[in-house]
N, C-alpha and C. Protein backbone atom coordinates (compact mmCIF):
# COMPACT_ATOMS: atom_id res chain seq x y z
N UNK A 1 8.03 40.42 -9.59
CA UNK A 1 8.57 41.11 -10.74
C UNK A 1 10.02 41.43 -10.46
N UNK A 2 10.90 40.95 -10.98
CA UNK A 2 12.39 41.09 -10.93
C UNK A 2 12.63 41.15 -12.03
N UNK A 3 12.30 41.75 -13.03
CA UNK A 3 12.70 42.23 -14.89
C UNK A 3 13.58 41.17 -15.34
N UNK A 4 13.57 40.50 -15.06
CA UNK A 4 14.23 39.11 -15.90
C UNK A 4 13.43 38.25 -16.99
N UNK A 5 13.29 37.62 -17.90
CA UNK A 5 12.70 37.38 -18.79
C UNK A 5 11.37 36.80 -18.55
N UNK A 6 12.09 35.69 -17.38
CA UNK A 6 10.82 35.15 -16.91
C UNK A 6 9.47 35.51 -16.31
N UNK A 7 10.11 36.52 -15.50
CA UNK A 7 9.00 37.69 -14.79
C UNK A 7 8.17 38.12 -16.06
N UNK A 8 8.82 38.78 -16.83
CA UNK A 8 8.43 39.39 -18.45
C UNK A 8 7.20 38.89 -18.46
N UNK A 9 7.94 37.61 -19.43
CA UNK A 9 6.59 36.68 -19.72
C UNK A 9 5.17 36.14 -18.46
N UNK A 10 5.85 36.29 -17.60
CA UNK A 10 4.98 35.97 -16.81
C UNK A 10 3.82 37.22 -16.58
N UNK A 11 3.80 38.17 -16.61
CA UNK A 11 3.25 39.56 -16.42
C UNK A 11 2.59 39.45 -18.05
N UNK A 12 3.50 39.55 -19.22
CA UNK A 12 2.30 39.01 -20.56
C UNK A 12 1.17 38.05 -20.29
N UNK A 13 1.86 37.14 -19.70
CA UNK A 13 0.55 35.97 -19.77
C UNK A 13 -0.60 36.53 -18.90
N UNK A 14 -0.55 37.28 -17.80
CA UNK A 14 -1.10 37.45 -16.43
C UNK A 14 -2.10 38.52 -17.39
N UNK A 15 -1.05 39.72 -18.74
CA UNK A 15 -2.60 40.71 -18.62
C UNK A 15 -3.04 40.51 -19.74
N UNK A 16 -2.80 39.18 -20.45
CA UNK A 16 -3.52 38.49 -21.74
C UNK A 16 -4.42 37.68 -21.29
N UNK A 17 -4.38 37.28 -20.22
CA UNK A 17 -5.17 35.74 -19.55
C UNK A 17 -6.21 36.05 -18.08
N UNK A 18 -5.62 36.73 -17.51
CA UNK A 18 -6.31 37.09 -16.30
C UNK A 18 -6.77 38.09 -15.81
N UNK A 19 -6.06 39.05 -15.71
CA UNK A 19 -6.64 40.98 -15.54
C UNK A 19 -7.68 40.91 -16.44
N UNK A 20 -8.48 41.43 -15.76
CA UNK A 20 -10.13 42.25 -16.14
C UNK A 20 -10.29 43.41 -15.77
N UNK A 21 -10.97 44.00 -16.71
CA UNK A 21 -11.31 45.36 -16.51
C UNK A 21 -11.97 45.41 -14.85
N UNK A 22 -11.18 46.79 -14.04
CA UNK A 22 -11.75 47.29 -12.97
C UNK A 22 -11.10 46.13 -11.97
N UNK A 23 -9.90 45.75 -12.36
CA UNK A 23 -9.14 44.55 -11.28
C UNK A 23 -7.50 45.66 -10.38
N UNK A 24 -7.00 45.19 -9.99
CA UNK A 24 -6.14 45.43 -9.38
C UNK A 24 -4.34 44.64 -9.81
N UNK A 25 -3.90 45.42 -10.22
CA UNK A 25 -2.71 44.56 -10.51
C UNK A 25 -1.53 45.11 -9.52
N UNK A 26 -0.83 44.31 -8.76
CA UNK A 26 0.07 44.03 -8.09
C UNK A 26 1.08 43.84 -8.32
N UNK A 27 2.18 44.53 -8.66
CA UNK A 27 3.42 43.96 -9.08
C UNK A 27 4.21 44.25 -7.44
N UNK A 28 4.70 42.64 -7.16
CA UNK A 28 5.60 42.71 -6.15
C UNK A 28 7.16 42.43 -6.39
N UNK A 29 7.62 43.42 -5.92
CA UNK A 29 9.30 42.92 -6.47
C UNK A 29 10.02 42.72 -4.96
N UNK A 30 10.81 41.54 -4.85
CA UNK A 30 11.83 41.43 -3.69
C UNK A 30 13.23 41.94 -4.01
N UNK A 31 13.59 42.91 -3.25
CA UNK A 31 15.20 42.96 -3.50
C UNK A 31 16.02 42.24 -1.50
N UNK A 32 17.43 42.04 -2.20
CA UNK A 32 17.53 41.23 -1.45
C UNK A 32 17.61 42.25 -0.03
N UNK A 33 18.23 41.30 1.36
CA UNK A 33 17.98 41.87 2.60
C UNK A 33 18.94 42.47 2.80
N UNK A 34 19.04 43.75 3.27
CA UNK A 34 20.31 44.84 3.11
C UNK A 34 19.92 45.46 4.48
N UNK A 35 21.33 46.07 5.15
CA UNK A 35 20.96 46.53 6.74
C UNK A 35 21.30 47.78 6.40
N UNK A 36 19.79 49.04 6.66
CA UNK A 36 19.76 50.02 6.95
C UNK A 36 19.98 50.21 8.12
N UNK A 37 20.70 51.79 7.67
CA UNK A 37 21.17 52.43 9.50
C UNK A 37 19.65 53.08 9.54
N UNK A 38 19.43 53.96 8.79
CA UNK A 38 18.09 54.91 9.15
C UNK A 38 17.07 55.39 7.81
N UNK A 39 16.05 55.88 8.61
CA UNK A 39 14.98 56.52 7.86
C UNK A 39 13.88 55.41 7.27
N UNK A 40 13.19 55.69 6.06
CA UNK A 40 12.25 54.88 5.68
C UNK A 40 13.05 53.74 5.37
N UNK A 41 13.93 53.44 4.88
CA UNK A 41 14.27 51.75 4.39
C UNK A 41 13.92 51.03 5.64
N UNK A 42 14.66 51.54 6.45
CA UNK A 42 14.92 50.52 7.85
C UNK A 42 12.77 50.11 8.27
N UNK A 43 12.34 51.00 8.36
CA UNK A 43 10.49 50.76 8.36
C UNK A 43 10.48 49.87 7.58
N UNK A 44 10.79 50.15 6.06
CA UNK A 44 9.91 49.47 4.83
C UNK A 44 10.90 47.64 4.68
N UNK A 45 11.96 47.92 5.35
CA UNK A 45 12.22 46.24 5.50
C UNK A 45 11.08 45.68 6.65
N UNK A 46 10.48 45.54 7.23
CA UNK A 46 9.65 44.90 7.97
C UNK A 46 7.91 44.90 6.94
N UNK A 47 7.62 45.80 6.57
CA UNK A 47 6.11 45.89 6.12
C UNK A 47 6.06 45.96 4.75
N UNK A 48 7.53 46.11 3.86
CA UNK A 48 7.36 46.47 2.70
C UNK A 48 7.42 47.44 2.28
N UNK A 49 7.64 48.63 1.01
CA UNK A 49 7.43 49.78 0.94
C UNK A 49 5.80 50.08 1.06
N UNK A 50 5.51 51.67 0.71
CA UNK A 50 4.16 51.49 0.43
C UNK A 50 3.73 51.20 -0.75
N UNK A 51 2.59 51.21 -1.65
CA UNK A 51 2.37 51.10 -2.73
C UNK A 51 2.97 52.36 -3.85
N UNK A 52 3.53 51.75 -4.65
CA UNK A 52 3.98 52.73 -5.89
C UNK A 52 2.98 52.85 -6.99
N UNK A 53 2.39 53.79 -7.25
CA UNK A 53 1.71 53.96 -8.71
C UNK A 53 2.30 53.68 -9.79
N UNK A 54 1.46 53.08 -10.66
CA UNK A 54 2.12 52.82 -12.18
C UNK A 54 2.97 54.46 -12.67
N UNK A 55 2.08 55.67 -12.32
CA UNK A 55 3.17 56.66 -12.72
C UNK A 55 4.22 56.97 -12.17
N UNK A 56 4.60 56.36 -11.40
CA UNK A 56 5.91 56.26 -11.16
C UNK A 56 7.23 55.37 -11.52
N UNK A 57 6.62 54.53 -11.69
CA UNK A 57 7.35 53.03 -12.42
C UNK A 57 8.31 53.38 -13.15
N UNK A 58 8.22 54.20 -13.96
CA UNK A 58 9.35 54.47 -15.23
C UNK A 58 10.03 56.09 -14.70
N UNK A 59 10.24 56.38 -13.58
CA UNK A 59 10.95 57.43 -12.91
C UNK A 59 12.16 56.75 -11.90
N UNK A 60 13.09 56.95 -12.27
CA UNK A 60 14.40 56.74 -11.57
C UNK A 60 14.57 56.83 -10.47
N UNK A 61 14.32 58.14 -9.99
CA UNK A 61 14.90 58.49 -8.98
C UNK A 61 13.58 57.99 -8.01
N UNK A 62 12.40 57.95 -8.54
CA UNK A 62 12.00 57.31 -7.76
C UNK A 62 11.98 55.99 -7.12
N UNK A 63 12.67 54.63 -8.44
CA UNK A 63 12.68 53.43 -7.97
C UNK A 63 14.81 53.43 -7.23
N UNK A 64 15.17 54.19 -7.64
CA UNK A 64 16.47 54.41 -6.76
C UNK A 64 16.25 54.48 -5.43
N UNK A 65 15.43 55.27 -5.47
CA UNK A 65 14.90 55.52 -3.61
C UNK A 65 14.78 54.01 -3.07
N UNK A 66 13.88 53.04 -3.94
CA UNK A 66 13.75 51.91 -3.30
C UNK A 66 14.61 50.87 -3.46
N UNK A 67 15.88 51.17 -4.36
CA UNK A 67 17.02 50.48 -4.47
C UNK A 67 16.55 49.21 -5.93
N UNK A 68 15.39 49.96 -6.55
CA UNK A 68 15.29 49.04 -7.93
C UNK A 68 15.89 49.11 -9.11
N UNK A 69 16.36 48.43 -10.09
CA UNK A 69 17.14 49.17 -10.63
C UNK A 69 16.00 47.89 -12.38
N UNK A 70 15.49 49.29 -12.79
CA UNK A 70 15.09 48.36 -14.04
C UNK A 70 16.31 47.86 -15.02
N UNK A 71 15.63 46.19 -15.44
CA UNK A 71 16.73 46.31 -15.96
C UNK A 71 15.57 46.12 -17.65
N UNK A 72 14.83 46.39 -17.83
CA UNK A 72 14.28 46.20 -19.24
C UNK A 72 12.53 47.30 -19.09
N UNK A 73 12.40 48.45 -19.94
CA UNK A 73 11.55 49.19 -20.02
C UNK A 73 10.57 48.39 -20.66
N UNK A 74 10.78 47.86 -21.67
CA UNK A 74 9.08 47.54 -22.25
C UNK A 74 8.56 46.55 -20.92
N UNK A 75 8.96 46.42 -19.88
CA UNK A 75 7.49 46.14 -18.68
C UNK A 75 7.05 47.20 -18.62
N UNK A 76 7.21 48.35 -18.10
CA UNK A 76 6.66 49.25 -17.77
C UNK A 76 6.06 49.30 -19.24
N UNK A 77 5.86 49.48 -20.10
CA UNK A 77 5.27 49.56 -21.66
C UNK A 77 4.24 48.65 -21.71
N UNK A 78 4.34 47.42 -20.78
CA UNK A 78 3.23 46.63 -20.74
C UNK A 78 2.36 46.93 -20.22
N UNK A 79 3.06 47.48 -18.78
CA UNK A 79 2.04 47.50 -17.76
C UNK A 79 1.02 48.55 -18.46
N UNK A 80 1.38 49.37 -18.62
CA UNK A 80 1.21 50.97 -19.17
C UNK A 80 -0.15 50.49 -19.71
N UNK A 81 0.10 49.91 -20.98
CA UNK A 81 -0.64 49.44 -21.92
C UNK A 81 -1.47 48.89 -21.24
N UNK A 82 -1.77 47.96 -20.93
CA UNK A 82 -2.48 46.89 -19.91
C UNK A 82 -3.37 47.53 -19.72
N UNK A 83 -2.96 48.30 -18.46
CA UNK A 83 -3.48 49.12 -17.87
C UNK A 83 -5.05 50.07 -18.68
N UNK A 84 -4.14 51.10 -18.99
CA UNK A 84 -4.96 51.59 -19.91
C UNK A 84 -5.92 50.89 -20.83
N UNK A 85 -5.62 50.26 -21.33
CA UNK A 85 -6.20 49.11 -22.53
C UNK A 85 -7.78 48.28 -21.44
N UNK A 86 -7.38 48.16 -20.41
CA UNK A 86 -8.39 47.33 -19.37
C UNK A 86 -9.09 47.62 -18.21
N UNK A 87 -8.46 49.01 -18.52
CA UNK A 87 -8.85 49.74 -17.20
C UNK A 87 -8.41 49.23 -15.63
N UNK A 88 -7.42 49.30 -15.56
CA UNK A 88 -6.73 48.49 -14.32
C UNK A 88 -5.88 49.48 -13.74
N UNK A 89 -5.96 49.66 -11.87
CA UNK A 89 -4.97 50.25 -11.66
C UNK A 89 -4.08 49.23 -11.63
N UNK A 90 -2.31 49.81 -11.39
CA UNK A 90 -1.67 49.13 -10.79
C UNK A 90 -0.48 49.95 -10.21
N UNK A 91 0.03 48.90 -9.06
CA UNK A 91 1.10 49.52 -8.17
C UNK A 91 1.99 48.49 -8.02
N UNK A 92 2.93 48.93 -7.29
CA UNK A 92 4.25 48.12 -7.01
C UNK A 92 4.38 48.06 -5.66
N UNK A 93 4.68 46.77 -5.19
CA UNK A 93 5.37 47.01 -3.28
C UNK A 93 6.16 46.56 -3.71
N UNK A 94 7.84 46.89 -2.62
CA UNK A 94 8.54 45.94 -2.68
C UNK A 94 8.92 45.54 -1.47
N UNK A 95 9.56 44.42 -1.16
CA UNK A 95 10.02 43.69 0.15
C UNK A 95 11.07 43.36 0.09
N UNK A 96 11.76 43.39 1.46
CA UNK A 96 12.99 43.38 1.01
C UNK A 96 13.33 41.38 2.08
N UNK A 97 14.05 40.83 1.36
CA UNK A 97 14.39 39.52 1.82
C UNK A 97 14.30 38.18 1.19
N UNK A 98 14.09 36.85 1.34
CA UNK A 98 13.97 35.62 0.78
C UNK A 98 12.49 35.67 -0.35
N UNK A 99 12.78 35.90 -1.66
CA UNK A 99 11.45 36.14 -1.99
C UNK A 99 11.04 34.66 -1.63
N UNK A 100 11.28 33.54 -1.43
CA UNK A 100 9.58 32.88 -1.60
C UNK A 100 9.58 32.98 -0.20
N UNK A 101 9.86 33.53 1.02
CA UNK A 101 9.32 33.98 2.12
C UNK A 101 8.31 35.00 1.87
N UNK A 102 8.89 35.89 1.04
CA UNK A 102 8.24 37.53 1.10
C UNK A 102 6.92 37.52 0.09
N UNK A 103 6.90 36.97 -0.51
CA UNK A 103 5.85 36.53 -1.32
C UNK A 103 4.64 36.10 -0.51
N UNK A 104 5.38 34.60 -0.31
CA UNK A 104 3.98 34.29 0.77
C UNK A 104 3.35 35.34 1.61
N UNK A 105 4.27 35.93 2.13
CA UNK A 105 3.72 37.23 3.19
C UNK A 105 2.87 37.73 2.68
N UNK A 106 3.14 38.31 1.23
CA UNK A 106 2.55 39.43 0.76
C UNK A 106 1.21 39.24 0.75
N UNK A 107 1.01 37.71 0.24
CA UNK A 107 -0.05 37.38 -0.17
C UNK A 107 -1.33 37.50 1.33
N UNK A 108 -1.19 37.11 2.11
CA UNK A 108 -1.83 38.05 3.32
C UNK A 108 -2.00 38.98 3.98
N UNK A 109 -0.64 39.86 3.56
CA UNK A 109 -0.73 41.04 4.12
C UNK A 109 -1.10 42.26 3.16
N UNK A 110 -1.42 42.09 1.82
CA UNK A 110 -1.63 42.93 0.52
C UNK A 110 -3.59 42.88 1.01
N UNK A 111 -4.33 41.97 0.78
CA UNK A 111 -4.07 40.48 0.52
C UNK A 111 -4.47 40.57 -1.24
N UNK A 112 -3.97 39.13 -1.33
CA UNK A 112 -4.06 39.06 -2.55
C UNK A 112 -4.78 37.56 -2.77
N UNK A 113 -5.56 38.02 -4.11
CA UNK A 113 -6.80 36.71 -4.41
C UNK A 113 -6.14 35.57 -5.02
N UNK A 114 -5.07 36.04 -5.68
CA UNK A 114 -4.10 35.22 -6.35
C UNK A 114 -2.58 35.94 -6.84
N UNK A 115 -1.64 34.68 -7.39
CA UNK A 115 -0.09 35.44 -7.31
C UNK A 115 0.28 34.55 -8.77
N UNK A 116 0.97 35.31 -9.56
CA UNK A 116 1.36 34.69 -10.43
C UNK A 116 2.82 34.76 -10.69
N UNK A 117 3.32 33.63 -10.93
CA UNK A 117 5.01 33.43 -10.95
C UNK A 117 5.55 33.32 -12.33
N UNK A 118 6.66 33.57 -12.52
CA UNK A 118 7.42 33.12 -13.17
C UNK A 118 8.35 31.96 -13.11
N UNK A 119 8.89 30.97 -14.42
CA UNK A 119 9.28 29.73 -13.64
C UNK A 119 10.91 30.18 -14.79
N UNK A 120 11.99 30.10 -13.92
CA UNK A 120 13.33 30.62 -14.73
C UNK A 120 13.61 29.35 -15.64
N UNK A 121 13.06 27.97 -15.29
CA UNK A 121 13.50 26.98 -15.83
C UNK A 121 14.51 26.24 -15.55
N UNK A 122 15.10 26.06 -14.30
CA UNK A 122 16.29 25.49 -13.71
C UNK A 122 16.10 24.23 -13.87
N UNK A 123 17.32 23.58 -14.26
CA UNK A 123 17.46 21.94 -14.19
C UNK A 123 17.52 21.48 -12.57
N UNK A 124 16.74 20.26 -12.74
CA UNK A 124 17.11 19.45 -11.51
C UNK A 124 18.29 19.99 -10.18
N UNK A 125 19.51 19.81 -10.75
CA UNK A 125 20.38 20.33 -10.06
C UNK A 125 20.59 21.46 -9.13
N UNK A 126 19.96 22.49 -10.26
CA UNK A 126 20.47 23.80 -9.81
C UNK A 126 19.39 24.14 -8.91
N UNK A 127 17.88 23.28 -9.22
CA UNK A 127 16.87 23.87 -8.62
C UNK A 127 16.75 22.86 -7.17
N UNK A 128 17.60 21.99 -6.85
CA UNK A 128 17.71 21.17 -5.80
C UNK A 128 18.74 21.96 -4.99
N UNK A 129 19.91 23.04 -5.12
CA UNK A 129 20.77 23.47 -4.39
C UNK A 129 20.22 24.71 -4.18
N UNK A 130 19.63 25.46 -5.16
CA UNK A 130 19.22 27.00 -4.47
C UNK A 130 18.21 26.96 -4.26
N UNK A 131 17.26 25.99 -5.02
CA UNK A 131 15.59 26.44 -4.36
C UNK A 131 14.77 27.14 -5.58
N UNK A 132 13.82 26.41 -5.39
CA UNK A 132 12.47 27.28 -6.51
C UNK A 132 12.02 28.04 -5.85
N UNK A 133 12.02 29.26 -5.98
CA UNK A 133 11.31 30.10 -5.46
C UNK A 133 9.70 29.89 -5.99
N UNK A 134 9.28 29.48 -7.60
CA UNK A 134 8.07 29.48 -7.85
C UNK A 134 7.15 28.19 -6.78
N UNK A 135 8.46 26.72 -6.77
CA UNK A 135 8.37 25.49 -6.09
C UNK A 135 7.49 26.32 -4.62
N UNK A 136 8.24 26.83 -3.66
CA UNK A 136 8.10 27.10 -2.87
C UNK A 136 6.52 27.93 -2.38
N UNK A 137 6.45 29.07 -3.22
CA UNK A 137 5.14 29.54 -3.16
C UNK A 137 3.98 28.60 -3.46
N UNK A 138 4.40 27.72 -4.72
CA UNK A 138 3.14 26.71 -4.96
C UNK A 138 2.65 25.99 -3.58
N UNK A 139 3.84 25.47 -3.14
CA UNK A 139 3.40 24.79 -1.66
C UNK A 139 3.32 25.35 -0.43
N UNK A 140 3.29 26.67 -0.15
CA UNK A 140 3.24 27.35 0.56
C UNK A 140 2.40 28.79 1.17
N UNK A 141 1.45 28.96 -0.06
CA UNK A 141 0.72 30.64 -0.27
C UNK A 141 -0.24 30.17 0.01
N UNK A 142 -1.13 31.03 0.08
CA UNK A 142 -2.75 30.51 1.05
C UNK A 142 -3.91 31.11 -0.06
N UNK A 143 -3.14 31.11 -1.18
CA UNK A 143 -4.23 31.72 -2.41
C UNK A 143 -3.81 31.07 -3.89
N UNK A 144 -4.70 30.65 -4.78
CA UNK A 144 -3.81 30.10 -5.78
C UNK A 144 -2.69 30.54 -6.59
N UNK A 145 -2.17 29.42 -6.93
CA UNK A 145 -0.87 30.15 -7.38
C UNK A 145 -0.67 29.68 -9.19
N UNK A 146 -0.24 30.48 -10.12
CA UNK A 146 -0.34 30.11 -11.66
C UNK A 146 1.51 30.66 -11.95
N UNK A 147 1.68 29.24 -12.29
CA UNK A 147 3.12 29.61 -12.96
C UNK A 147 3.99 29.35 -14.15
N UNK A 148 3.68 30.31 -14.99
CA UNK A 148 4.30 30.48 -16.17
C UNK A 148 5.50 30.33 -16.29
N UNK A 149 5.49 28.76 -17.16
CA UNK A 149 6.76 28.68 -17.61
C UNK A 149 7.80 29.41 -18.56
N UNK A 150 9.08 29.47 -18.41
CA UNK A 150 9.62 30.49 -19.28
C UNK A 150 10.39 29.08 -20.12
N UNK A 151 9.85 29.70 -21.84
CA UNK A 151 10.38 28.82 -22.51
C UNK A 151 11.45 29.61 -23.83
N UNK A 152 12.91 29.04 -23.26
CA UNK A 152 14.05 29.69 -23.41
C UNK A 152 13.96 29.23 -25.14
N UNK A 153 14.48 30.69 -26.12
CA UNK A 153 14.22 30.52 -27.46
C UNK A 153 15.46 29.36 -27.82
């Protein structure tokens, strides 16, 4: 989850299509790798933060602490909904580094039964010089992987 459109849609499709009542939803967000001098960051770059409750999600100062910075509320409006609507908890980790490294991780160290991506839609080019991150998890996670394409209006 990185609030970008694609993530968006990808999190619609995930609690229209897959979440069931009494499931677990996972939102993992990577921010990038930043060198703490001290305290909890410097821990939570190695293991991740801990889990965040959905009531916290839409509190500032709490995702400041973890250096998130929303950039679009109706997720949290989804999740919310979702949630409630299906009876689902959900939480947030975040990790800090290469997401399709940190991803894969997660996915064993959460663990998780499955991961669902978002796909930004990069041409050839762009996705041959920086890298799919969705590319990468598909061939790489040890649990299935479903990735929603983002289809630009």
């Amino acid at each position: 989850m990185d609030f970008s459109p694609s993530s968006k849609n990808a999190l619609k499709w995930a609690m229209e299509n897959v979440v069931r009542k009494g499931d677990h939803l996972i939102l993992i967000t990577i921010r990038p790798e930043a060198h703490y001098e001290k305290g909890e960051m410097q821990l939570w770059e190695v293991t991740g933060s801990p889990f965040i409750p959905l009531s916290d999600l839409s509190d500032p100062a709490v995702m400041k602490k973890y250096g998130v910075k929303q950039h679009d509320p109706e997720i949290v409006d989804i999740v919310a909904a979702g949630a409630k609507q299906k009876e689902v908890q959900v939480l947030m980790k975040i990790y800090w580094g290469d997401p399709r490294e940190k991803l894969c991780e997660a996915i064993d160290a959460i663990p998780l039964t499955c991961i669902i991506v978002g796909n930004r839609g990069l041409g050839k080019l762009k996705r041959a010089i920086m890298g799919s991150v969705s590319n990468y998890v598909v061939n790489n996670a040890s649990c299935p992987v479903t990735v929603v394409k983002h289809h630009h209006d």
